[in-house]
N, C-alpha and C. Protein backbone atom coordinates (compact mmCIF):
# COMPACT_ATOMS: atom_id res chain seq x y z
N UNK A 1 -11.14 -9.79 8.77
CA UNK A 1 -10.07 -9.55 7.81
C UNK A 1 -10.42 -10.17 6.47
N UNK A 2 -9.80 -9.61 5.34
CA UNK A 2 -10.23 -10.31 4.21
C UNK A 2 -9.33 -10.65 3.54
N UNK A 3 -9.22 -11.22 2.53
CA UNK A 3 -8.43 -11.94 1.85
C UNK A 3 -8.06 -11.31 0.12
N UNK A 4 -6.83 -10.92 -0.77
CA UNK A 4 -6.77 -10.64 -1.45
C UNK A 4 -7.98 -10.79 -2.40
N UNK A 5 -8.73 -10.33 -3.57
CA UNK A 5 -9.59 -10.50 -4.03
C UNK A 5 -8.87 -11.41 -5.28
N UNK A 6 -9.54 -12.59 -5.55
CA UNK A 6 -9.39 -13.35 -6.77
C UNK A 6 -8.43 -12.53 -8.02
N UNK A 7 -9.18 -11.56 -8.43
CA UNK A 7 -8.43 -10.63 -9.35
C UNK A 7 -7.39 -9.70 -9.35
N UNK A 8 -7.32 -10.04 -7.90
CA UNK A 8 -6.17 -9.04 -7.73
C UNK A 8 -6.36 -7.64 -7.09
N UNK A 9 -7.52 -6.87 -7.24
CA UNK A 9 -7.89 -5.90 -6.55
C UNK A 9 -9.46 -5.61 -6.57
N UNK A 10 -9.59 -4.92 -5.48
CA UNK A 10 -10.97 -5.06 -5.33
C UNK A 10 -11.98 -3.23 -6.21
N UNK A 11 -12.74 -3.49 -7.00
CA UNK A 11 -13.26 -2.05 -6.93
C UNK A 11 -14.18 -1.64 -6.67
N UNK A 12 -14.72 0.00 -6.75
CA UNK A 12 -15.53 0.63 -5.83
C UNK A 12 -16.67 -0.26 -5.15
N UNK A 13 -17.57 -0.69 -6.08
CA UNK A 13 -18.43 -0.98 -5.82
C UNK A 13 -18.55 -2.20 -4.79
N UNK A 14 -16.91 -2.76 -4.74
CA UNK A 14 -16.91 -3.61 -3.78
C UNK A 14 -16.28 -3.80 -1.86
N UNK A 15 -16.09 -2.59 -2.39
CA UNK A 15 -15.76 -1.66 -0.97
C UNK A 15 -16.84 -1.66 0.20
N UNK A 16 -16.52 -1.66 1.37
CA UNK A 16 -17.28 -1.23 2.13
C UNK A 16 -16.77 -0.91 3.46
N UNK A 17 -16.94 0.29 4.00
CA UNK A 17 -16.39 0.92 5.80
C UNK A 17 -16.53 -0.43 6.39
N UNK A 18 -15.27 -0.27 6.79
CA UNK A 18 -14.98 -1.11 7.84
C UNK A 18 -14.39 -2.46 7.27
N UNK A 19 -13.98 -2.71 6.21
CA UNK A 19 -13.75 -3.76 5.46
C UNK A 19 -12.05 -3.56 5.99
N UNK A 20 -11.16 -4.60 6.26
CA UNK A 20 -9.83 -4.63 6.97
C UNK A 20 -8.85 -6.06 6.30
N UNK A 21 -7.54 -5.50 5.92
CA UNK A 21 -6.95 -6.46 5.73
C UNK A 21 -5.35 -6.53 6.65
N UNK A 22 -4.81 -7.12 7.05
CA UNK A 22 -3.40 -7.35 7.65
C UNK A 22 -2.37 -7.65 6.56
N UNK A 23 -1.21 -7.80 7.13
CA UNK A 23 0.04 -8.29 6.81
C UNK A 23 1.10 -7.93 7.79
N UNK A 24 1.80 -9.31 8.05
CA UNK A 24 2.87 -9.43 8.77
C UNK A 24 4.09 -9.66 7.85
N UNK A 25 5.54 -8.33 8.38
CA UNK A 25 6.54 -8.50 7.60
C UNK A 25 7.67 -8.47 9.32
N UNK A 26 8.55 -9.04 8.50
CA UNK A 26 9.46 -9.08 9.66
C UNK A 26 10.54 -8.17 9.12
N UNK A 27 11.09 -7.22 10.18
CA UNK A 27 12.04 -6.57 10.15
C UNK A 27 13.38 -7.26 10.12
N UNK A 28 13.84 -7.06 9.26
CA UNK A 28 15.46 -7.41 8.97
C UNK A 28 16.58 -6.81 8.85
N UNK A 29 17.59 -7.35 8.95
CA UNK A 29 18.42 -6.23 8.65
C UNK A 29 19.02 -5.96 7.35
N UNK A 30 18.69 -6.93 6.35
CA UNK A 30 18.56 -7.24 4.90
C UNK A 30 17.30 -5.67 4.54
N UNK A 31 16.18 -5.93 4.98
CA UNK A 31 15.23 -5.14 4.58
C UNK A 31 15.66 -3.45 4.87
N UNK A 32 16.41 -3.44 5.90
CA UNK A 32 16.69 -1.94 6.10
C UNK A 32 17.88 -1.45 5.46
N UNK A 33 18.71 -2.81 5.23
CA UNK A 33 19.79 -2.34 4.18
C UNK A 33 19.24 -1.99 2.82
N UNK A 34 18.55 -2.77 2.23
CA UNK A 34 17.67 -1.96 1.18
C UNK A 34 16.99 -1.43 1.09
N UNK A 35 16.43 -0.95 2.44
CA UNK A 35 15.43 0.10 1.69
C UNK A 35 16.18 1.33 1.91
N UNK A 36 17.51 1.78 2.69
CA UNK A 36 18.14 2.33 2.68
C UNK A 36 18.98 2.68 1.35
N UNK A 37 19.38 1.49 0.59
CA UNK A 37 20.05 1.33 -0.84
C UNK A 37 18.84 2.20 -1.79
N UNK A 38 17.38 1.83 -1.83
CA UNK A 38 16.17 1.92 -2.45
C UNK A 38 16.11 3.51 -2.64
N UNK A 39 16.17 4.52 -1.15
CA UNK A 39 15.75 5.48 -0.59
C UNK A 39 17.33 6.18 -0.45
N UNK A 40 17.81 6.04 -0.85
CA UNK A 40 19.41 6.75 -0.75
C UNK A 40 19.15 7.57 0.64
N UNK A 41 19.04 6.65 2.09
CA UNK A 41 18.80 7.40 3.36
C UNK A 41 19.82 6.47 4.20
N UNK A 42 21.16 6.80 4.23
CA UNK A 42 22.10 6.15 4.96
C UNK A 42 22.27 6.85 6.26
N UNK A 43 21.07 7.01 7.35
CA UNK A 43 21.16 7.88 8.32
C UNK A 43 21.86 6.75 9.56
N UNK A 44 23.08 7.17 9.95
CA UNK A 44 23.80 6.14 10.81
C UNK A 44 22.67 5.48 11.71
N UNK A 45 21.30 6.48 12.25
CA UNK A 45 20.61 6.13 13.31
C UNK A 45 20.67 4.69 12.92
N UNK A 46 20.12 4.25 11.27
CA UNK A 46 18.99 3.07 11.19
C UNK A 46 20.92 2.31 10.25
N UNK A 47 22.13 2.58 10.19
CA UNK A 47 23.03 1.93 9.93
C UNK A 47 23.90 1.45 10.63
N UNK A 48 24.65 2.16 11.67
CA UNK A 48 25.90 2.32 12.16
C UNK A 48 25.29 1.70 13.69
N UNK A 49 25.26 0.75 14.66
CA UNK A 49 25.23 0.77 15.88
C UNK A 49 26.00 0.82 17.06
N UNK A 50 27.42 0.96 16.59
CA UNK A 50 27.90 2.48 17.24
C UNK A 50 27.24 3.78 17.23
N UNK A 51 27.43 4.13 16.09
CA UNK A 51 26.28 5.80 16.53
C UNK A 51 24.71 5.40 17.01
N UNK A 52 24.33 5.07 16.72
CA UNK A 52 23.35 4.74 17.27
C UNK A 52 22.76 4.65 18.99
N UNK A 53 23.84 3.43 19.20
CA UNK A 53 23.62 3.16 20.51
C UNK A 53 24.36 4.36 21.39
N UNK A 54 25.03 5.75 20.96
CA UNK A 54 25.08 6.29 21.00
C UNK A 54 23.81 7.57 21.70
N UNK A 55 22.60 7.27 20.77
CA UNK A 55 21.56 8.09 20.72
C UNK A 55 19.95 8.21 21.81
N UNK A 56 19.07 8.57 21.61
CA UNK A 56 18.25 7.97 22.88
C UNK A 56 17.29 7.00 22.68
N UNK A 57 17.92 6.65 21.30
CA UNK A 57 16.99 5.42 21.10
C UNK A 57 17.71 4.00 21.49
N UNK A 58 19.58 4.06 21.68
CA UNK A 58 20.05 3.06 22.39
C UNK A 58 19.95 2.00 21.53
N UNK A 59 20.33 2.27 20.23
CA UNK A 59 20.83 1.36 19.57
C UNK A 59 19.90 1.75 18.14
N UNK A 60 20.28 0.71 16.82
CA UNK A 60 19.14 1.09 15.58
C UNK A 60 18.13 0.76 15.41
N UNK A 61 17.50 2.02 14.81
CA UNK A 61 16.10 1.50 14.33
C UNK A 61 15.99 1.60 12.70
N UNK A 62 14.93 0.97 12.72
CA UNK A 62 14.48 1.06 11.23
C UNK A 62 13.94 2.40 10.88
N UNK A 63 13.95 2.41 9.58
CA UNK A 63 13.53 3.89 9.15
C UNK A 63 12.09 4.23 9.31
N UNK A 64 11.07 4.96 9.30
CA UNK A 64 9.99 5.50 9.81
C UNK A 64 9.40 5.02 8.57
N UNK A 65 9.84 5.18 7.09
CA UNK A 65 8.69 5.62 6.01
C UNK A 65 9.24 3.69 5.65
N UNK A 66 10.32 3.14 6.11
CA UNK A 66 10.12 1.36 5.60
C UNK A 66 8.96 0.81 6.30
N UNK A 67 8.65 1.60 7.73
CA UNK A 67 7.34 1.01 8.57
C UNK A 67 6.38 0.79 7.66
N UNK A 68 6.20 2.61 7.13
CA UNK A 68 5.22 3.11 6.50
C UNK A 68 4.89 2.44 5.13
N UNK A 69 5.79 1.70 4.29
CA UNK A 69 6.16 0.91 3.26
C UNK A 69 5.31 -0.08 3.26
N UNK A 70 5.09 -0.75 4.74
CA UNK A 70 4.48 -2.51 5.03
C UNK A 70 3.04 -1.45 4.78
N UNK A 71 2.33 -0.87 5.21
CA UNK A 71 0.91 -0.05 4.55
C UNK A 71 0.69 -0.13 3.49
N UNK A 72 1.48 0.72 2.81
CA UNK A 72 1.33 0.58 1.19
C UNK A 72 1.44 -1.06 0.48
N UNK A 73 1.96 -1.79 1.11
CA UNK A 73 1.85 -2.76 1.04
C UNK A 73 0.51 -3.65 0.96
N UNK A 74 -0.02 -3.27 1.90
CA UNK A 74 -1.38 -3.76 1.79
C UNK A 74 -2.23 -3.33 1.12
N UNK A 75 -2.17 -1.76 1.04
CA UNK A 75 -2.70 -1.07 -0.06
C UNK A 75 -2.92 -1.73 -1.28
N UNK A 76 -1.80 -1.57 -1.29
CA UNK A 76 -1.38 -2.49 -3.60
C UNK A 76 -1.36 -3.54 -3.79
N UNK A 77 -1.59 -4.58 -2.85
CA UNK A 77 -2.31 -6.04 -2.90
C UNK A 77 -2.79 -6.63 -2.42
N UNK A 78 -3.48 -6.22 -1.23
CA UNK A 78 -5.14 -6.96 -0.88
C UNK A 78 -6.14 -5.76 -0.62
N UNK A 79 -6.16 -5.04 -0.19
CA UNK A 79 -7.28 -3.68 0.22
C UNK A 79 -6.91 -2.19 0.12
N UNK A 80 -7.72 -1.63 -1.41
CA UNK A 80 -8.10 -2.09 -2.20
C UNK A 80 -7.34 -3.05 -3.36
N UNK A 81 -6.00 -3.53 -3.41
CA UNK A 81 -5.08 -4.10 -4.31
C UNK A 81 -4.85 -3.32 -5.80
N UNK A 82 -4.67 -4.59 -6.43
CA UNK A 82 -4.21 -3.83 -7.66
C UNK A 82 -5.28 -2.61 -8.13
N UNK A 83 -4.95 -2.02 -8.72
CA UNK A 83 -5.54 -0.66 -9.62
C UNK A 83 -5.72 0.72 -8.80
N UNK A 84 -5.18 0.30 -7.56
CA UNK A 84 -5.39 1.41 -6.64
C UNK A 84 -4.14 2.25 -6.49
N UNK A 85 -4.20 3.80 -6.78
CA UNK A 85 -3.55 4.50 -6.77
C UNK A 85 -3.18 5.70 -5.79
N UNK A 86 -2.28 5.74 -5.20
CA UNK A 86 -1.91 6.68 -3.93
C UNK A 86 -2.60 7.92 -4.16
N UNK A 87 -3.01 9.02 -3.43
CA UNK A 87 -3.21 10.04 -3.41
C UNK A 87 -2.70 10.97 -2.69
N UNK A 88 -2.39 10.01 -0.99
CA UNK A 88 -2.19 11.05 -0.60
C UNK A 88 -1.83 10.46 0.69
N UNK A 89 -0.93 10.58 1.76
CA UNK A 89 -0.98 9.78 2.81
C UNK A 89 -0.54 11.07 4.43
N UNK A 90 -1.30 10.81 5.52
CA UNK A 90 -0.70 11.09 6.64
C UNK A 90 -0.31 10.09 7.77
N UNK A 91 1.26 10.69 7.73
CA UNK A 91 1.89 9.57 9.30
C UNK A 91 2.08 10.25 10.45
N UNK A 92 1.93 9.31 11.42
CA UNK A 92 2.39 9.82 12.70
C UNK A 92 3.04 8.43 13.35
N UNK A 93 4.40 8.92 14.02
CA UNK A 93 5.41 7.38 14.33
C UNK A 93 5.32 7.80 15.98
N UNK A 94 4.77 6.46 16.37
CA UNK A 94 4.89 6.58 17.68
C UNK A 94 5.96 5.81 18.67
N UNK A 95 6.63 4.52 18.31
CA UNK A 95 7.34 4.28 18.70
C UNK A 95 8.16 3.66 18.01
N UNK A 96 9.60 3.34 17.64
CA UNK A 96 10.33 2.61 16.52
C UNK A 96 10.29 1.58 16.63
N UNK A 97 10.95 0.99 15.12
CA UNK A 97 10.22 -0.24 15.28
C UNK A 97 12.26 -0.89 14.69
N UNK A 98 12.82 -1.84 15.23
CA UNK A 98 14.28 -2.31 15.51
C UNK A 98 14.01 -3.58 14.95
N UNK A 99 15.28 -4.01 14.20
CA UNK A 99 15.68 -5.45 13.50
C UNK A 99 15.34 -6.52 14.39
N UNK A 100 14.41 -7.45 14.17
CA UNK A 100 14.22 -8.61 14.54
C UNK A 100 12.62 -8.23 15.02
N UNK A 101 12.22 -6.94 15.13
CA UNK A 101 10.43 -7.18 14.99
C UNK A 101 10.30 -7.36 14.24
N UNK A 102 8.45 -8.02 14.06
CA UNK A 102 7.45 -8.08 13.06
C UNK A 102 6.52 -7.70 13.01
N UNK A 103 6.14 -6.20 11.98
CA UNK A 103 5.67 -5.12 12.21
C UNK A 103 4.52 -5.97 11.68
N UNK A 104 3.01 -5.66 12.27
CA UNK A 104 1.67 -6.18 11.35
C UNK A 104 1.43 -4.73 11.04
N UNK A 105 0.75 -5.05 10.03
CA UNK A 105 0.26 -3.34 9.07
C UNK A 105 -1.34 -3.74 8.67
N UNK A 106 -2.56 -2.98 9.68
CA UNK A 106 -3.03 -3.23 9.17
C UNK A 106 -4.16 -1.96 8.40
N UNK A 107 -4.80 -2.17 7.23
CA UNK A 107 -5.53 -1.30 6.54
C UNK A 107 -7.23 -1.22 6.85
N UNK A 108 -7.82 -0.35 7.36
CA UNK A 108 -8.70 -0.18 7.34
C UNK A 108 -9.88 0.49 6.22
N UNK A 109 -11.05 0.38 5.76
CA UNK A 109 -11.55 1.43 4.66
C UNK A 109 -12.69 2.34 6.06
N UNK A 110 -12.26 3.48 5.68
CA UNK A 110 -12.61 5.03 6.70
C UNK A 110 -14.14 5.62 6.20
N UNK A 111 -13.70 5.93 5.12
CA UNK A 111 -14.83 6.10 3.80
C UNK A 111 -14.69 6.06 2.47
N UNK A 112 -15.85 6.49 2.11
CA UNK A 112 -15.87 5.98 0.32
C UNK A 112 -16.23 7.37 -0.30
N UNK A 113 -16.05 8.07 -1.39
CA UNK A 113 -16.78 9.07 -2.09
C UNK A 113 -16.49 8.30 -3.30
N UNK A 114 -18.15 7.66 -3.27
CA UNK A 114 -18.68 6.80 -4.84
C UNK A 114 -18.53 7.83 -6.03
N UNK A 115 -18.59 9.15 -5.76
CA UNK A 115 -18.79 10.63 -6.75
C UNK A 115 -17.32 10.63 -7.57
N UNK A 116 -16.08 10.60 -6.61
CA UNK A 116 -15.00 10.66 -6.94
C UNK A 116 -14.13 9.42 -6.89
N UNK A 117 -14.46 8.14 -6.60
CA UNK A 117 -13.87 6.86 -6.49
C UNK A 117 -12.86 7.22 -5.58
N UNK A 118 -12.47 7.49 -4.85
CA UNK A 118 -11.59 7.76 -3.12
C UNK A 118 -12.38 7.29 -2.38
N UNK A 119 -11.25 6.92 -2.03
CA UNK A 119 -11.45 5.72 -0.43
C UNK A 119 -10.70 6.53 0.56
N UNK A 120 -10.80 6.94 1.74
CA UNK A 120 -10.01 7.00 2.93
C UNK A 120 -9.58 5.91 3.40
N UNK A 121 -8.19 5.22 3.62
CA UNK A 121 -8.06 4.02 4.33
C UNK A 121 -7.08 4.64 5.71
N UNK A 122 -8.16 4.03 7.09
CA UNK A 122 -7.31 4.30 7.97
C UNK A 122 -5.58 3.18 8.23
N UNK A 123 -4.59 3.45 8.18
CA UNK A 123 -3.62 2.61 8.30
C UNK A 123 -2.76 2.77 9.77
N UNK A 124 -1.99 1.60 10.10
CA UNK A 124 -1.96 1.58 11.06
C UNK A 124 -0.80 0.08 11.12
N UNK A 125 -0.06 0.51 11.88
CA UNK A 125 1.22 -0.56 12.04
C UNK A 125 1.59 -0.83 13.64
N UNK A 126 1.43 -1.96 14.08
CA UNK A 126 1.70 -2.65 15.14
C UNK A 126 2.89 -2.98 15.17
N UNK A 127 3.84 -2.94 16.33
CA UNK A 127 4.64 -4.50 17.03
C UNK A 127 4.25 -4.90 18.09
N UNK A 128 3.85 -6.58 18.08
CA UNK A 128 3.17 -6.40 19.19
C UNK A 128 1.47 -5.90 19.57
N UNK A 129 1.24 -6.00 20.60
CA UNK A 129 0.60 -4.58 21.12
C UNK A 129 0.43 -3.21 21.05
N UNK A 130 1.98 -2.96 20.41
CA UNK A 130 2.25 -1.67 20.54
C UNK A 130 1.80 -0.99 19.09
N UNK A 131 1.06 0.36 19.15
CA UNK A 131 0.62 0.58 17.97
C UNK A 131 2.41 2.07 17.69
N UNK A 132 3.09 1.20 16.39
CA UNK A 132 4.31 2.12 16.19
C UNK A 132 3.92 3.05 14.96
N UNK A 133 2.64 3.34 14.62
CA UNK A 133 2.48 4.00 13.19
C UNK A 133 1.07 4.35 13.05
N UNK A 134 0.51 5.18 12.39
CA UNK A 134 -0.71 5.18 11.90
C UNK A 134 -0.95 6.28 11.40
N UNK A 135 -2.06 6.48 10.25
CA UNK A 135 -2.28 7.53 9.37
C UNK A 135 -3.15 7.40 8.30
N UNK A 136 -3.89 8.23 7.65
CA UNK A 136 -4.54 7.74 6.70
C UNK A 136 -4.21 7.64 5.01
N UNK A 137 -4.60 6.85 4.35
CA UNK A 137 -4.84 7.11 3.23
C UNK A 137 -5.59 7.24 2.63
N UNK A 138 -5.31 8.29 1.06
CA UNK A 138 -6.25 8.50 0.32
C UNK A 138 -6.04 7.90 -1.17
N UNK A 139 -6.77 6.85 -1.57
CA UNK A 139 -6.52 6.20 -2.48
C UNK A 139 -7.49 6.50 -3.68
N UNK A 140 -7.32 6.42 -5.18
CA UNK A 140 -8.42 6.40 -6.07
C UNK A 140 -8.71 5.02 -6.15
N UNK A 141 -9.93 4.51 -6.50
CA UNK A 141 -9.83 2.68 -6.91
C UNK A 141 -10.65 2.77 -8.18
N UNK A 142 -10.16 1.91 -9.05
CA UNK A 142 -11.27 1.81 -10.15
C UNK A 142 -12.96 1.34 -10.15
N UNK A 143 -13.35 1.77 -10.98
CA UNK A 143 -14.85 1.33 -11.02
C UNK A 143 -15.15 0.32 -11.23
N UNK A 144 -14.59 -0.06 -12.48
CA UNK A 144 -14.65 -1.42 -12.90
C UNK A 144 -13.46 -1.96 -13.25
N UNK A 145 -13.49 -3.82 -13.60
CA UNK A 145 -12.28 -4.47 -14.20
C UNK A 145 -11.94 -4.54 -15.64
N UNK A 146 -10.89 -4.26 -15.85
CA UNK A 146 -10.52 -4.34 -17.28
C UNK A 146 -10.42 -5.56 -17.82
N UNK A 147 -10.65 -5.44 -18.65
CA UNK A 147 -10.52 -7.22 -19.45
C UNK A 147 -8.92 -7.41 -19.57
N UNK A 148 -8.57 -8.54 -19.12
CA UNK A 148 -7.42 -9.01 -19.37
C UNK A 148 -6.67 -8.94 -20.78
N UNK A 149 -5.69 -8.27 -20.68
CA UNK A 149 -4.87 -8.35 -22.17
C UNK A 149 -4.54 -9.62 -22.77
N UNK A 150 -4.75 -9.44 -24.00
CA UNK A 150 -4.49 -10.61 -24.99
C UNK A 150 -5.99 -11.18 -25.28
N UNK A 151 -6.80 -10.89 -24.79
CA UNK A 151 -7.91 -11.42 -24.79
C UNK A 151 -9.42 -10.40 -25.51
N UNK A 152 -9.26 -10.18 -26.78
CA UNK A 152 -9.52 -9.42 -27.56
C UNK A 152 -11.40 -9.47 -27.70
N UNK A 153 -12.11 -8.75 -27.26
CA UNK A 153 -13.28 -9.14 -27.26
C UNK A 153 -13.83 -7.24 -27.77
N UNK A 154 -15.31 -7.55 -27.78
CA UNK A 154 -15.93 -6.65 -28.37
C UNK A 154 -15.35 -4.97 -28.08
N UNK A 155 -14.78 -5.15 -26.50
CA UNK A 155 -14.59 -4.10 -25.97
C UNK A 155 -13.47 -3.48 -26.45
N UNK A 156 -12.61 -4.41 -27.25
CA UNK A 156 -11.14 -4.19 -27.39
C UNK A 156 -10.80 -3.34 -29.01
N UNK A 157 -9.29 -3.16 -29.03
CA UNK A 157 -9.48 -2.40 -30.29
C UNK A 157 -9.86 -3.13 -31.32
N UNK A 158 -10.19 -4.27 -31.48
CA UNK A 158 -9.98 -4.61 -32.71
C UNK A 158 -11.03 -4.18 -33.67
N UNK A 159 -11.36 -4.87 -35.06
CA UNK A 159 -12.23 -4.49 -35.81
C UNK A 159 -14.21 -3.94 -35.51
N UNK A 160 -14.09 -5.16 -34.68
CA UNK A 160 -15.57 -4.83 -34.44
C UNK A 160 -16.17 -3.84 -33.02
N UNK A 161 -14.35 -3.61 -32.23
CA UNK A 161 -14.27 -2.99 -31.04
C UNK A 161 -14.58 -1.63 -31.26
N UNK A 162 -14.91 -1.05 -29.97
CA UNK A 162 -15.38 1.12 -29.57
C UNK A 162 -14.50 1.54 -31.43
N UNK A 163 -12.86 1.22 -30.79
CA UNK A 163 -11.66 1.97 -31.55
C UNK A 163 -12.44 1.54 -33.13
N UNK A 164 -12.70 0.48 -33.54
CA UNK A 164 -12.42 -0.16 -34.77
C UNK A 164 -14.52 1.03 -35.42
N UNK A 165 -14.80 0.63 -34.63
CA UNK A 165 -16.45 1.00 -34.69
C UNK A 165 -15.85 2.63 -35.09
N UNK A 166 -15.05 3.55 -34.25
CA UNK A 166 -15.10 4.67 -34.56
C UNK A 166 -14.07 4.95 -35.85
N UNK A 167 -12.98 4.72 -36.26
CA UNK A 167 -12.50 4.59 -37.48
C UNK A 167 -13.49 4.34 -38.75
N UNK A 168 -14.22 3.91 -38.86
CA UNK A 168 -15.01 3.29 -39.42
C UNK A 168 -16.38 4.56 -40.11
N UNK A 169 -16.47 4.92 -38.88
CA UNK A 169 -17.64 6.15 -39.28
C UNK A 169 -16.74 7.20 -39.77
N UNK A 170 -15.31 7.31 -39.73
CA UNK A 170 -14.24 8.47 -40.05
C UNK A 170 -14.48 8.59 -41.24
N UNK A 171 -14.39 7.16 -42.00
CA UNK A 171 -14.42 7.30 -43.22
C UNK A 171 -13.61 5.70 -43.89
């Protein structure tokens, strides 16, 4: 498993199959009230436990895509982290996941196309033993790091920067 990268996200070139990060979130009932508030999805299944326990799941569960949420999670801050942008995702829910688990989510890298900066990340959410989620993603990641703002160097707009250099030949 690896550890957020110093900067915040990791890019292409620092990728590699099979590279894996975790995170453990605990299901709450705080968390499903908002992500319900978040997602305007007040489906009694994952509110009401009267209706619920009603149903054949025998009480509430959490919503399928808040599972799916703890993924992206890992996505957008440790593997690949910041600068990485969704493309594209497939789920499949295998068993629900109810207030008072703690779902681990973890991210795998599937493959790389260095041509197009996409990553496949296999994802995948546990309780337990039990695997309740999994699917892939398709992420873009950057090539390289941007220089930190405020911190004005050759690369930047200023006078002697690309921007300032091309104004300059304008006229």
């Amino acid at each position: 498993m690896i550890e957020p990268h110093p900067s915040g996200g990791y890019i292409l070139d620092e990728l590699v199959v099979g590279m894996s990060a975790e995170k453990r979130v605990p299901v709450t009932e705080q968390r499903i009230a908002q992500f319900a508030e978040a997602s305007d999805d007040f489906n009694p299944l994952h509110m009401d436990e009267a209706f619920a326990s009603r149903t054949a799941y025998r009480g509430r569960i959490a919503h399928g895509l808040l599972s799916a949420s703890f993924g992206s999670a890992v996505v957008g801050t440790i593997l690949p982290g910041a600068g990485a942008v969704y493309l594209g995702q497939t789920l499949n829910f295998h068993r629900p996941v109810r207030i008072g688990d703690v779902a681990q989510a973890r991210v795998t890298v599937a493959s790389i196309d260095d041509a197009t900066a996409r990553v496949v990340l296999r994802c995948e959410v546990f309780v337990g033993d039990d695997l309740v989620m999994d699917g892939e993603a398709t992420v873009r990641v950057p090539r390289r790091r941007r220089p930190a703002k405020g911190g004005l160097g050759p690369s930047a707009s200023g006078p002697g920067g690309r921007r300032g250099r091309r104004r300059a030949r304008r006229g």
